[in-house]
C-alpha atoms as a PDB file:
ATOM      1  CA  UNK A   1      41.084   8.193  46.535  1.00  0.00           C
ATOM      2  CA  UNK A   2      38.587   5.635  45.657  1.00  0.00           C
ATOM      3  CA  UNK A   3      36.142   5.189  48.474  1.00  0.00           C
ATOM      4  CA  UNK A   4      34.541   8.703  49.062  1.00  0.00           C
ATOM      5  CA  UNK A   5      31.797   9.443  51.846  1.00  0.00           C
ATOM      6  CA  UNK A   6      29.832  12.755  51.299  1.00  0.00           C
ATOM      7  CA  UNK A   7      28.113  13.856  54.517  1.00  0.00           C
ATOM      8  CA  UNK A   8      24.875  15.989  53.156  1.00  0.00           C
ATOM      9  CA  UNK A   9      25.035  13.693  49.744  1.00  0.00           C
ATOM     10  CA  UNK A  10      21.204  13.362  49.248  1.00  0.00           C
ATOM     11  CA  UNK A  11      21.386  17.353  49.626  1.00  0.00           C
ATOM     12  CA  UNK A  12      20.808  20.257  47.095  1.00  0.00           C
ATOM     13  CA  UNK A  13      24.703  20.088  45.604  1.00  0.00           C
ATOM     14  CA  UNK A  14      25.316  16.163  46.770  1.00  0.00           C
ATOM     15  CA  UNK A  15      22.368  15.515  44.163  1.00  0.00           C
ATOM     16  CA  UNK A  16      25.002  16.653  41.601  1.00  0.00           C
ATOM     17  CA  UNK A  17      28.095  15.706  42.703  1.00  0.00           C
ATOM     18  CA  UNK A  18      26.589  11.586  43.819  1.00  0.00           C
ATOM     19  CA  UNK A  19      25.998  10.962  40.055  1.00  0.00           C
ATOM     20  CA  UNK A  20      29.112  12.671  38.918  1.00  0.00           C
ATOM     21  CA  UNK A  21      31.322  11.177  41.189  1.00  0.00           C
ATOM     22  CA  UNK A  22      29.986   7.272  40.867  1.00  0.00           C
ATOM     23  CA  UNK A  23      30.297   8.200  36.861  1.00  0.00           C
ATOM     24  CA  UNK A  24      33.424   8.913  37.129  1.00  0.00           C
ATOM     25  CA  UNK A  25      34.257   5.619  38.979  1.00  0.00           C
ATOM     26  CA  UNK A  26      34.153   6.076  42.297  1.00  0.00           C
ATOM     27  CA  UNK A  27      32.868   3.889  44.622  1.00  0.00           C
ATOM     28  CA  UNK A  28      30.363   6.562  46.878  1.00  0.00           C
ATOM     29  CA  UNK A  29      28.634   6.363  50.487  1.00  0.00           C
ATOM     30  CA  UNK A  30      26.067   8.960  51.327  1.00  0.00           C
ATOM     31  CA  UNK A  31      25.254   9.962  54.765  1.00  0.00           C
ATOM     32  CA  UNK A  32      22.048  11.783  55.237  1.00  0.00           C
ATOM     33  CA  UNK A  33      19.352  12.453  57.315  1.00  0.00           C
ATOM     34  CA  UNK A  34      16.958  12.453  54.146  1.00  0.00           C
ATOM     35  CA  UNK A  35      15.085  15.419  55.324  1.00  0.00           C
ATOM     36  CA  UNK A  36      14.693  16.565  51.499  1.00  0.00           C
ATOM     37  CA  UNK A  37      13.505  12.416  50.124  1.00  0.00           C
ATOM     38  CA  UNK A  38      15.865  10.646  48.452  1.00  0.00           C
ATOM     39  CA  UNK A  39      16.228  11.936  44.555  1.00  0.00           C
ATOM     40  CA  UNK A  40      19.755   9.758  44.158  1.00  0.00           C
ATOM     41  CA  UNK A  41      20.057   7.129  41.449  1.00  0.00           C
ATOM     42  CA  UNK A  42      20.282   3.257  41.961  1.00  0.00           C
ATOM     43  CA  UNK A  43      23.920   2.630  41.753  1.00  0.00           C
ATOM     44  CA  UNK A  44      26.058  -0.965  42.725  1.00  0.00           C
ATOM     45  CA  UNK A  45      28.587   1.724  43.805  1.00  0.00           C
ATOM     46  CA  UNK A  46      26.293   3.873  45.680  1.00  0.00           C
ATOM     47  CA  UNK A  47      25.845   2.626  48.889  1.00  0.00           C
ATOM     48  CA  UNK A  48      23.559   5.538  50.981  1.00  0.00           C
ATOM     49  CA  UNK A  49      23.024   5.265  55.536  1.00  0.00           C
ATOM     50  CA  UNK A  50      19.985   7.070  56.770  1.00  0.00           C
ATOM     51  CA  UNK A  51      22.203   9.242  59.344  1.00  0.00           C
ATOM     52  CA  UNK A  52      22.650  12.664  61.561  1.00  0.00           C
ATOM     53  CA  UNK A  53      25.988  13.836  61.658  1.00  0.00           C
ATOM     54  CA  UNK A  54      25.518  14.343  65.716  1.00  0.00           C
ATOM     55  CA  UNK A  55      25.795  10.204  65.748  1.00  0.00           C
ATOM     56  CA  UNK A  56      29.266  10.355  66.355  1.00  0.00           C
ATOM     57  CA  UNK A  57      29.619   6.676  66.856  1.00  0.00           C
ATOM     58  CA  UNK A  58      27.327   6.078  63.283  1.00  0.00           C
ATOM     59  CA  UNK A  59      29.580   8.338  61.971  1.00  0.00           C
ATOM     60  CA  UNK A  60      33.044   6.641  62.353  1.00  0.00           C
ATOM     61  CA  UNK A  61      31.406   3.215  61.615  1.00  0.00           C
ATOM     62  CA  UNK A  62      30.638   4.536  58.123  1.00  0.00           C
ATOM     63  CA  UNK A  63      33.949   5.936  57.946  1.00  0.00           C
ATOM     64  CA  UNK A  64      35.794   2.802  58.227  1.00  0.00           C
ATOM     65  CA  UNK A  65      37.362   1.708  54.754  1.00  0.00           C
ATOM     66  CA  UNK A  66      36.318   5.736  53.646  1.00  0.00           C
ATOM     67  CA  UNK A  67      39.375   7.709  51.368  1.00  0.00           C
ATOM     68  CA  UNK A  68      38.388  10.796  51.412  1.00  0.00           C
ATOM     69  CA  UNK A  69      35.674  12.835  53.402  1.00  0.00           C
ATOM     70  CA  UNK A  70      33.210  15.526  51.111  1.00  0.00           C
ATOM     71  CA  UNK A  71      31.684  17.308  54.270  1.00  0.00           C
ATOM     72  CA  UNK A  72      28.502  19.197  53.185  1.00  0.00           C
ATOM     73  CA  UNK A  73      26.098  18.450  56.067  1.00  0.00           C
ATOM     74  CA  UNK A  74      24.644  21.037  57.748  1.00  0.00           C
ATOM     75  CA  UNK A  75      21.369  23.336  58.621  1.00  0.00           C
ATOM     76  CA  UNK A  76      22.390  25.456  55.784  1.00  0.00           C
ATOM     77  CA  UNK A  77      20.421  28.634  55.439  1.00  0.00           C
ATOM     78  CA  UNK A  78      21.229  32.053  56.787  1.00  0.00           C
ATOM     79  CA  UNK A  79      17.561  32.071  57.526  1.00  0.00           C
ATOM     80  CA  UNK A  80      18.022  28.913  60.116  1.00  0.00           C
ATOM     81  CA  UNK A  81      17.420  31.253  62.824  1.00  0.00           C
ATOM     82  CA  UNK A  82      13.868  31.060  62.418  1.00  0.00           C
ATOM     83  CA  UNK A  83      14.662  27.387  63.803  1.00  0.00           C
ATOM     84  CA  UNK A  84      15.612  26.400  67.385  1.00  0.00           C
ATOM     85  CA  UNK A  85      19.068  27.942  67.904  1.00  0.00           C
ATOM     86  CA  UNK A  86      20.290  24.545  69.716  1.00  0.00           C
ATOM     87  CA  UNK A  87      19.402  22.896  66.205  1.00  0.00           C
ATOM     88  CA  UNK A  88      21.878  25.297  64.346  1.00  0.00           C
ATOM     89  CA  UNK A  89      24.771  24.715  67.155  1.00  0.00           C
ATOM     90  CA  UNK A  90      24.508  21.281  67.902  1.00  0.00           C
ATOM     91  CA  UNK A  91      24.613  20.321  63.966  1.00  0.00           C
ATOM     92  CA  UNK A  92      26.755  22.818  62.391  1.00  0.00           C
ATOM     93  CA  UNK A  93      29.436  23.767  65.504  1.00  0.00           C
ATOM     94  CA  UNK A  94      28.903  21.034  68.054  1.00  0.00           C
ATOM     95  CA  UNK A  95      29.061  17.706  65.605  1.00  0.00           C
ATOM     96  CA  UNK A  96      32.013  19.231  63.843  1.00  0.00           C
ATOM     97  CA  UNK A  97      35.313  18.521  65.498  1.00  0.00           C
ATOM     98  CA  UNK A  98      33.844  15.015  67.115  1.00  0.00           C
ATOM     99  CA  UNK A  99      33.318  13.854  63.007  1.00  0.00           C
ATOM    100  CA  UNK A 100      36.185  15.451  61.951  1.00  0.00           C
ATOM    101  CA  UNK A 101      38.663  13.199  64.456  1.00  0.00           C
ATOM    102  CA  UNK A 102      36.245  10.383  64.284  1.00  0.00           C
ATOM    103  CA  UNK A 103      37.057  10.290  60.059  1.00  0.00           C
ATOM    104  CA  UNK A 104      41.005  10.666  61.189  1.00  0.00           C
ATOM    105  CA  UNK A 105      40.762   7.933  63.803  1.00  0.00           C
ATOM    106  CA  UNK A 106      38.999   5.745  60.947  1.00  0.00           C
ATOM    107  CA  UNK A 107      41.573   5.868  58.841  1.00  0.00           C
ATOM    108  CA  UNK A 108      40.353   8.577  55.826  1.00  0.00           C
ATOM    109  CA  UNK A 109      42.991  10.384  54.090  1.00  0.00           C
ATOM    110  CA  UNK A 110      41.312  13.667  53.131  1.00  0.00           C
ATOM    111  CA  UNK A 111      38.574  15.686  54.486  1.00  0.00           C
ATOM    112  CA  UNK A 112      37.281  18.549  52.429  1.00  0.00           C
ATOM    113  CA  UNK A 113      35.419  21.142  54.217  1.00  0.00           C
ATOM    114  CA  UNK A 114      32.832  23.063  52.876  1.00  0.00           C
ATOM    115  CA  UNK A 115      32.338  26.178  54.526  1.00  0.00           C
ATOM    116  CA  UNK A 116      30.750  29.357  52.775  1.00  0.00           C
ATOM    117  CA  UNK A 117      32.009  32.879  51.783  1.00  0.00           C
ATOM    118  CA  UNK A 118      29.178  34.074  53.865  1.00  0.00           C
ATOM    119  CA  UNK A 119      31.715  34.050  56.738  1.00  0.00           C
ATOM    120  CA  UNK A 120      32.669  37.728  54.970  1.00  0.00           C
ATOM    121  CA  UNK A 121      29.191  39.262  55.937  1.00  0.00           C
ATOM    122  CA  UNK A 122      29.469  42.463  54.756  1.00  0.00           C
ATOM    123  CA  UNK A 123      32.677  44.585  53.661  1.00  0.00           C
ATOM    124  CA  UNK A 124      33.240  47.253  50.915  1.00  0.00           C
ATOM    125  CA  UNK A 125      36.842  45.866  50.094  1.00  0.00           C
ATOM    126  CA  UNK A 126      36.768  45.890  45.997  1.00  0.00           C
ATOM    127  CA  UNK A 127      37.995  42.092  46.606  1.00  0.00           C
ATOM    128  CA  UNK A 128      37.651  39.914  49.294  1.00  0.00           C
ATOM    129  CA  UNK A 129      40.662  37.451  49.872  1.00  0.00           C
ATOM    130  CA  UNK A 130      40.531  34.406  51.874  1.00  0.00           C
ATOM    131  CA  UNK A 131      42.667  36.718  54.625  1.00  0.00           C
ATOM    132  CA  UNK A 132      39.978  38.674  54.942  1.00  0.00           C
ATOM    133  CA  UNK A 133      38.336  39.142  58.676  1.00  0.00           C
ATOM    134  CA  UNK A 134      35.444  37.132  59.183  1.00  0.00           C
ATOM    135  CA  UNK A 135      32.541  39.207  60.213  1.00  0.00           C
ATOM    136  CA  UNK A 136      29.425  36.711  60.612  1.00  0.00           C
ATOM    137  CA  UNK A 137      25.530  38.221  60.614  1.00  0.00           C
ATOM    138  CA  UNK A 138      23.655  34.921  61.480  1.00  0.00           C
ATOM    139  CA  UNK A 139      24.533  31.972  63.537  1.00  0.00           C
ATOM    140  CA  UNK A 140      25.295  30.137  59.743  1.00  0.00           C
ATOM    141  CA  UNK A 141      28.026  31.857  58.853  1.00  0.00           C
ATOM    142  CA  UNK A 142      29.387  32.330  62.670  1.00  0.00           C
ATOM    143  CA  UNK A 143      29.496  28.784  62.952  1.00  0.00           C
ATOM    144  CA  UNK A 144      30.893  27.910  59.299  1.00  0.00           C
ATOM    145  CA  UNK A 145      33.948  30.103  60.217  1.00  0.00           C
ATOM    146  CA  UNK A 146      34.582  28.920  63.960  1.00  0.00           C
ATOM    147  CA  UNK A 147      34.911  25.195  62.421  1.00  0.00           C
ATOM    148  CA  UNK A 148      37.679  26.100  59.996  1.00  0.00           C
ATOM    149  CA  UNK A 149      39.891  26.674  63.026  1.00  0.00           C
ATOM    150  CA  UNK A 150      38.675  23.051  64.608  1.00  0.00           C
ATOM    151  CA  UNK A 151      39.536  21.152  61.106  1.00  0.00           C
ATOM    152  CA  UNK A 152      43.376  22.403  61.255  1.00  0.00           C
ATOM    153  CA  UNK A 153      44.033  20.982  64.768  1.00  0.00           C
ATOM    154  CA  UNK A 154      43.934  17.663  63.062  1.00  0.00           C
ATOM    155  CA  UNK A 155      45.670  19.011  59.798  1.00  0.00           C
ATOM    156  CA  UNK A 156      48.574  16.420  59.357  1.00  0.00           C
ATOM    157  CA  UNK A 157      50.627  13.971  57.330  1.00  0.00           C
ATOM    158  CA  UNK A 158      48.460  11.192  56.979  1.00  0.00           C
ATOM    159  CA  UNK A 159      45.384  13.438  57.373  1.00  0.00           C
ATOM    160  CA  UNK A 160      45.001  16.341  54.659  1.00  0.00           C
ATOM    161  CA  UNK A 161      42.007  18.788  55.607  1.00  0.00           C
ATOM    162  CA  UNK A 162      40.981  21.712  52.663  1.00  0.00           C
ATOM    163  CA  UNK A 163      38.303  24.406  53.162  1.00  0.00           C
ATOM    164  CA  UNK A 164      36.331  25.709  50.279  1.00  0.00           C
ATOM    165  CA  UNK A 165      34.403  29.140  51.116  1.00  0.00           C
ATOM    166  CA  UNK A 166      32.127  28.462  48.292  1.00  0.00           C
ATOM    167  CA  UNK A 167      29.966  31.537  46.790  1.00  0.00           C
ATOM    168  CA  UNK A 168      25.906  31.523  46.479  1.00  0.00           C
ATOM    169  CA  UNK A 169      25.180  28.393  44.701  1.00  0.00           C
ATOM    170  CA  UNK A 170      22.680  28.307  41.360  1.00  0.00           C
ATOM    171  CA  UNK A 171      21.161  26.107  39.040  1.00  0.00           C
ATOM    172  CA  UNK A 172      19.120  23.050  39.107  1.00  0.00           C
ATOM    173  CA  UNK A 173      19.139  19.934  40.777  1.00  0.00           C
ATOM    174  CA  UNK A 174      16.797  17.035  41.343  1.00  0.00           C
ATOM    175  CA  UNK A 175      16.742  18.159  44.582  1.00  0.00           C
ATOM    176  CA  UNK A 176      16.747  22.389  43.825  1.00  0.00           C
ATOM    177  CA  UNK A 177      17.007  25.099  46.804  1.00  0.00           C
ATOM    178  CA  UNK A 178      14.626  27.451  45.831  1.00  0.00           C
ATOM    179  CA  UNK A 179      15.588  29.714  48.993  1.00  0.00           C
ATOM    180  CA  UNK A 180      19.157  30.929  47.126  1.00  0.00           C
ATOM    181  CA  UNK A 181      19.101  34.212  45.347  1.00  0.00           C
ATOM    182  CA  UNK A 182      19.270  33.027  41.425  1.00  0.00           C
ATOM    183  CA  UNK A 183      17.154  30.115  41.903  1.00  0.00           C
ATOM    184  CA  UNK A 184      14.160  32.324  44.251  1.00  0.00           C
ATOM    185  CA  UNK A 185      14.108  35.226  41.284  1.00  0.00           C
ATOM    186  CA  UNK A 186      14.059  32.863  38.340  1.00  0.00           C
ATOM    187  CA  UNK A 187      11.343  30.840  40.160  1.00  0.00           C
ATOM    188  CA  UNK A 188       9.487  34.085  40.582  1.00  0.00           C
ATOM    189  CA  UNK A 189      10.006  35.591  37.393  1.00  0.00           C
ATOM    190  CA  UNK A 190       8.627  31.775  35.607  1.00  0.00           C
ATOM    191  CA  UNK A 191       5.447  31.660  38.085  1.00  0.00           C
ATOM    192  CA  UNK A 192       4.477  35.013  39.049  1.00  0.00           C
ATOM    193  CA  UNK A 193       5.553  36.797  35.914  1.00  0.00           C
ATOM    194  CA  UNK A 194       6.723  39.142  38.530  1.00  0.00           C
ATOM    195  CA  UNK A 195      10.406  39.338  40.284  1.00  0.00           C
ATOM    196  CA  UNK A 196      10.827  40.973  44.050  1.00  0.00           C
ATOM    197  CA  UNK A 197      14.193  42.357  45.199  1.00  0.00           C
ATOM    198  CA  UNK A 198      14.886  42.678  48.738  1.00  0.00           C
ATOM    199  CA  UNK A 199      16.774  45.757  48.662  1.00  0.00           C
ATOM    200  CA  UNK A 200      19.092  45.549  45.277  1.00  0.00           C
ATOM    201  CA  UNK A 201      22.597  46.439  45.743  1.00  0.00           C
ATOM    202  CA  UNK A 202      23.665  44.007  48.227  1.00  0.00           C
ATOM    203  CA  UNK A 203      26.834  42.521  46.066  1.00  0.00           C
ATOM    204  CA  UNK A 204      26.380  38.635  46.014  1.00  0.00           C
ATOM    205  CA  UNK A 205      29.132  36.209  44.497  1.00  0.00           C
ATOM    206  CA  UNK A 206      27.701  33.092  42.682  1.00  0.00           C
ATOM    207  CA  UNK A 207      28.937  29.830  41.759  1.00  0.00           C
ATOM    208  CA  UNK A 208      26.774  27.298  38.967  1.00  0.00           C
ATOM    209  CA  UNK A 209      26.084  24.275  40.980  1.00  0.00           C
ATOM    210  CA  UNK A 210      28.058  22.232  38.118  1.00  0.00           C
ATOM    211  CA  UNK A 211      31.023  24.321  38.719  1.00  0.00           C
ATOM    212  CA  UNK A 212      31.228  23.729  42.621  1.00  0.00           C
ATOM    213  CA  UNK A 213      30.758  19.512  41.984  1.00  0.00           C
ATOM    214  CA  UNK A 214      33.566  20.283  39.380  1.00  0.00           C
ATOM    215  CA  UNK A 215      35.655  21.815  42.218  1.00  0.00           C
ATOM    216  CA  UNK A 216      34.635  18.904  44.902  1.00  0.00           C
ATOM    217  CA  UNK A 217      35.575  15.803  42.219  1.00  0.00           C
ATOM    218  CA  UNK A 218      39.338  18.159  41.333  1.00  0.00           C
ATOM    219  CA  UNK A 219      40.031  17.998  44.719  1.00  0.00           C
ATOM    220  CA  UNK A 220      39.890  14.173  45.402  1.00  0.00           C
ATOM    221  CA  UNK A 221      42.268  13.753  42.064  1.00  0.00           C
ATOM    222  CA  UNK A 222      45.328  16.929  43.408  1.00  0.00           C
ATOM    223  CA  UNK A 223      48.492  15.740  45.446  1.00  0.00           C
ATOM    224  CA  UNK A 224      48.070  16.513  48.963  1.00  0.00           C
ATOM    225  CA  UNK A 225      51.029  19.132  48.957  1.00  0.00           C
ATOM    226  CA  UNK A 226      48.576  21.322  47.102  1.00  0.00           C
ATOM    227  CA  UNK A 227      46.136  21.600  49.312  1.00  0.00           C
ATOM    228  CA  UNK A 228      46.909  20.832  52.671  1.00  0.00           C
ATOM    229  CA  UNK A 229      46.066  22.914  55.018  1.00  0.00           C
ATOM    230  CA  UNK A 230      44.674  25.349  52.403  1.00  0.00           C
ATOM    231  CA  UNK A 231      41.682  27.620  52.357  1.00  0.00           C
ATOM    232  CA  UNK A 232      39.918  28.866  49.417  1.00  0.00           C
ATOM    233  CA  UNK A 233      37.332  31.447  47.841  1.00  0.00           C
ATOM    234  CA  UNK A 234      35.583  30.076  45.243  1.00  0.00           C
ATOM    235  CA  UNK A 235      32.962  31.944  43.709  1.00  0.00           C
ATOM    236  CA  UNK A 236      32.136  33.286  39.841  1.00  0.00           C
ATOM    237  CA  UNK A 237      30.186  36.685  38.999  1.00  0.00           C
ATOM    238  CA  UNK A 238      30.283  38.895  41.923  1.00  0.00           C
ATOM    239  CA  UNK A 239      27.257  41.027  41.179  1.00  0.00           C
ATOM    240  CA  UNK A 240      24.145  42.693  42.572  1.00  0.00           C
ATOM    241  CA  UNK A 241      21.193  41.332  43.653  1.00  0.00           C
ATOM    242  CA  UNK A 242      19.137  43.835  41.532  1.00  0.00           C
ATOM    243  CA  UNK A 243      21.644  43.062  38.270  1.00  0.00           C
ATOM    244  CA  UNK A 244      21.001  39.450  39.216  1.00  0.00           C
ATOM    245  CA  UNK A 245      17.081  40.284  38.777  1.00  0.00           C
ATOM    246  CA  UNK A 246      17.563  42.029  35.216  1.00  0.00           C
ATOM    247  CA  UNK A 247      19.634  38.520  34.062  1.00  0.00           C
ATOM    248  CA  UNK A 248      16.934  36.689  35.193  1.00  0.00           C
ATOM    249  CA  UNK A 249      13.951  38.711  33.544  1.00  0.00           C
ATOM    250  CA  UNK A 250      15.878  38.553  30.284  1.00  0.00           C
ATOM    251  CA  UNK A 251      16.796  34.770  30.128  1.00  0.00           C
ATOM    252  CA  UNK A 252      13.473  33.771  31.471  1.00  0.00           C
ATOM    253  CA  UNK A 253      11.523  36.376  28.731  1.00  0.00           C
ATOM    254  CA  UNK A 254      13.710  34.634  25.934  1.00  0.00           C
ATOM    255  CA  UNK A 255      12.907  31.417  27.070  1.00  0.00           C
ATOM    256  CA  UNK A 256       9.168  32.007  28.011  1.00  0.00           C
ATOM    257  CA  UNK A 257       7.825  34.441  25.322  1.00  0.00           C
ATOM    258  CA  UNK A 258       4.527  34.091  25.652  1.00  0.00           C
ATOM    259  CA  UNK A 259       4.802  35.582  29.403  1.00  0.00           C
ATOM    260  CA  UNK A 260       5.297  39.140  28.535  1.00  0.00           C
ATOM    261  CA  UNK A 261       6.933  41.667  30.168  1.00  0.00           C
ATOM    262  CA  UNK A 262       8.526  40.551  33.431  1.00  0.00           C
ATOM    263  CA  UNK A 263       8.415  43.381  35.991  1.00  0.00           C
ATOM    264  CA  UNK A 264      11.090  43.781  38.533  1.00  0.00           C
ATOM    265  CA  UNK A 265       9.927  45.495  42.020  1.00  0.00           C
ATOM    266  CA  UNK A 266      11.963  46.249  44.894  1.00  0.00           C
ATOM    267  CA  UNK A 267      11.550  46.737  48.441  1.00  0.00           C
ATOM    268  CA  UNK A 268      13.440  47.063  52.018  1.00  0.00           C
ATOM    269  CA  UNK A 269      15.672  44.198  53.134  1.00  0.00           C
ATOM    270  CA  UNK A 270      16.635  43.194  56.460  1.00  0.00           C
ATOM    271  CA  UNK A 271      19.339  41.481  55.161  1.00  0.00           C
ATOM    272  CA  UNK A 272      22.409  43.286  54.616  1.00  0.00           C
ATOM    273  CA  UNK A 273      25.334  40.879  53.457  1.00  0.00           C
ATOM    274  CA  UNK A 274      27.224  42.315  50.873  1.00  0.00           C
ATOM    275  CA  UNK A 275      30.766  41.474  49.656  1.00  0.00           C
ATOM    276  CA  UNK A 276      32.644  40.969  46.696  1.00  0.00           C
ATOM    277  CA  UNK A 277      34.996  38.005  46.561  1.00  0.00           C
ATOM    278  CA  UNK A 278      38.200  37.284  44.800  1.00  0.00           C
ATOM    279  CA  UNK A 279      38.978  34.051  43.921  1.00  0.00           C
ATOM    280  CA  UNK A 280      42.310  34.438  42.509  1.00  0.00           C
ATOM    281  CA  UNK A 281      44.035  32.117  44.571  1.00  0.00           C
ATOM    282  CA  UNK A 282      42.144  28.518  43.683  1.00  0.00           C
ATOM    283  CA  UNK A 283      42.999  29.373  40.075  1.00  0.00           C
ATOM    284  CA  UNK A 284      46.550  29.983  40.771  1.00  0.00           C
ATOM    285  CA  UNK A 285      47.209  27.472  43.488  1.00  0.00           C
ATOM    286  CA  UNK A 286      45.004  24.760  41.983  1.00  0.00           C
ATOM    287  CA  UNK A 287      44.108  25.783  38.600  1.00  0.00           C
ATOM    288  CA  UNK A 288      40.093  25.624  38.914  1.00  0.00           C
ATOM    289  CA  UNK A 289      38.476  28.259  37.067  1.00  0.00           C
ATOM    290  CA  UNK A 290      34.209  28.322  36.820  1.00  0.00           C
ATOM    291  CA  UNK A 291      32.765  27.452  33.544  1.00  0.00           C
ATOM    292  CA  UNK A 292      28.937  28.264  33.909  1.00  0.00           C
ATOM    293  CA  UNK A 293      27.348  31.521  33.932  1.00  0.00           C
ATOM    294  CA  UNK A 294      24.509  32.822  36.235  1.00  0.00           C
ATOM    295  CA  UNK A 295      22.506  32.727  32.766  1.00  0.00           C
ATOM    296  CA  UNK A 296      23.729  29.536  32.338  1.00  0.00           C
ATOM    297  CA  UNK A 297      22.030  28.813  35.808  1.00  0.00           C
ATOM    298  CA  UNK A 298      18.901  30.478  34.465  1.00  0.00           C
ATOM    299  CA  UNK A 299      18.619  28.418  31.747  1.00  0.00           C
ATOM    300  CA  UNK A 300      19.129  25.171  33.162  1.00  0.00           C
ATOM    301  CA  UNK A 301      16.381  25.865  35.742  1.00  0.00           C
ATOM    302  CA  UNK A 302      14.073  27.036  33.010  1.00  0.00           C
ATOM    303  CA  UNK A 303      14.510  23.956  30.853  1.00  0.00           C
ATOM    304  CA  UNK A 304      13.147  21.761  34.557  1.00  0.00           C
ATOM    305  CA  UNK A 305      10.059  23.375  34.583  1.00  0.00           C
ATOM    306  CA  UNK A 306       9.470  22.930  31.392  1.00  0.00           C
ATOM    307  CA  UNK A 307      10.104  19.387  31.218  1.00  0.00           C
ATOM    308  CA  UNK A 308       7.927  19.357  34.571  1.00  0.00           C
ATOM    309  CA  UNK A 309      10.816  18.851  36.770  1.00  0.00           C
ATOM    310  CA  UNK A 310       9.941  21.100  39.389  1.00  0.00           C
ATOM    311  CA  UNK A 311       6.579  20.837  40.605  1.00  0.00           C
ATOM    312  CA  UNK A 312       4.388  22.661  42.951  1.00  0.00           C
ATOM    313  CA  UNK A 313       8.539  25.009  42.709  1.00  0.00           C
ATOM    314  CA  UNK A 314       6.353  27.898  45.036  1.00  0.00           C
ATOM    315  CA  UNK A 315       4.363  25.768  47.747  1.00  0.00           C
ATOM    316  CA  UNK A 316       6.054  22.279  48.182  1.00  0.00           C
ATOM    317  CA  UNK A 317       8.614  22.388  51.269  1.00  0.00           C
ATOM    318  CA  UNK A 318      11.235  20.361  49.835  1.00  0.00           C
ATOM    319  CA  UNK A 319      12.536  23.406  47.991  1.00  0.00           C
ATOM    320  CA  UNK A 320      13.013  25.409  51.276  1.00  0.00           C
ATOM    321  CA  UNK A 321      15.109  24.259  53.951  1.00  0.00           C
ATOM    322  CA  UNK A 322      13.552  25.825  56.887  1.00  0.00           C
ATOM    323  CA  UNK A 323       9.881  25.293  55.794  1.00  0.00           C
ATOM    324  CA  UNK A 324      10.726  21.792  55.141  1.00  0.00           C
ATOM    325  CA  UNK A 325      12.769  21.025  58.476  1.00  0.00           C
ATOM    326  CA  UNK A 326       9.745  23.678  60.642  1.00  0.00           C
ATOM    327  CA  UNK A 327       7.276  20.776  59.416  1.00  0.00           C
ATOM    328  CA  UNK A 328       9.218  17.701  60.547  1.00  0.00           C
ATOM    329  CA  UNK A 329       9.974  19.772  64.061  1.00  0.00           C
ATOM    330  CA  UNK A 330      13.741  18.373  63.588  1.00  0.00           C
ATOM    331  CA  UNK A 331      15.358  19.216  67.058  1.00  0.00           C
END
């Protein structure tokens, strides 16, 4: 595995894992749309296409002399249906099975899948497994779950396909989300001296954005009788949005003590997923256990504003995925 293609790469988590990946010595193609501008590094092994995963035939061009697949692209928000609902299907349902045999037909080894533990939506099990029923809210997490299904057809020797049902993901990036739960209350609680939580006890699992780039770059290294044809959870602290809110007021109070007092109000949510996952099986089967902490998360973010990494973090588009794709009109 030495040629790697990561659809989504000039994304929120592809920011991360790019660098990581061509530091570590692999030779690394992006393939993004570039909605978000291009924060990636200048790299001899970095070679980056200016692509939509609906260009099927763009698609298995790139994937020619391609190892292994990283497939992150998507309209990923559980807020996308604000946008066009043919948007959200023809992306995230419609291009998936046409680039998943177009990367088989090409020749790549392994595809890794990332779907999202939002497939859950909400249950009061004490701990989600990955045989869990999915029970989607939004057209996201409907979709993320009817591709796992589509990726096993093509499951084979020859052809290794994984799926990773990561948790919420948190901490900075040169390219930060500030529309994820950790990242929206620490941004809050920096600028408005103020937090807001949308109802409070909705249980949320998290995952440090280092952690999940740790998980993508173990995956290209483990024999394929590990994971073939496997599905895991992988998630960290499975808490509530309102505990998540008191970690955040204390991190950001020790690390900005001239703001004061950070106050924490709460009001109604019309969003009501809730679950808590177990992610027992991806440290058993594959040995990956998280390293970073939600207040690890915290800090990191805190330490970009102050260095002036995140400008303009409340108005600026590029930090919100729907904003940001609503201005450009992408159909």
């Amino acid at each position: 595995m030495q040629n790697i293609l990561i659809t989504g790469g000039a994304g929120y988590v592809g920011c991360v894992l790019t660098p990581q990946l061509l530091k570590a010595g692999y030779n690394v193609t992006v393939y993004d749309t570039y909605w978000y501008e291009d924060h990636l590094p200048k790299n001899p092994k970095l070679k980056t296409i200016r692509g939509d995963i609906r260009e099927t035939a763009k698609l298995k061009d790139a994937f020619k002399g391609i190892d292994a697949v990283i497939s992150l692209a998507c309209i990923s928000n559980d807020a996308s249906f604000e946008l066009d609902e043919k948007l959200s299907t023809s992306v995230n349902l419609d291009a998936f099975e046409p680039m998943v045999k177009a990367a088989k037909e090409a020749g790549v080894k392994r595809f890794v899948y990332c779907s999202s533990s939002s497939v859950y939506g909400v249950s009061d099990k004490p701990n989600v497994t990955e045989d869990h029923p999915l029970v989607p809210l939004t057209l996201y997490n409907k979709y993320k779950g009817m591709c796992e299904p589509l990726l096993w057809k093509h499951q084979g020797p020859g052809f290794t396909c994984v799926t990773i049902r990561p948790a919420t993901v948190c901490g900075y990036s040169p390219r930060t989300r500030m529309d994820l739960s950790v990242n929206i209350l620490t941004n809050h609680a920096v600028n408005k001296g103020k937090i807001t939580v949308f109802g409070g006890d909705q249980l949320r699992p998290n995952l440090h954005i280092q952690d999940m780039c740790d998980l993508y770059e173990l995956l290209l290294k483990l024999p394929d009788e590990k994971i073939a044809g496997q599905t895991f959870n992988a998630g960290y602290q499975n808490l509530s949005i309102m505990e998540i809110a008191k970690i955040v007021r204390n991190v950001v109070q020790s690390e900005f003590p001239d703001k004061g007092q950070i106050e924490i109000a709460t009001t109604p949510t019309d969003d009501p997923r809730s679950y808590h996952i177990n992610s027992d099986k991806i440290a058993r089967v594959i040995g990956f256990t998280p390293k970073y902490s939600i207040e690890d998360a915290v800090r990191g973010l805190c330490k970009a504003f102050k260095e002036g990494k995140l400008p303009a973090s409340m108005e600026d588009d590029q930090y919100f995925n729907v904003k940001r794709m609503k201005r450009l009109g992408v159909k």
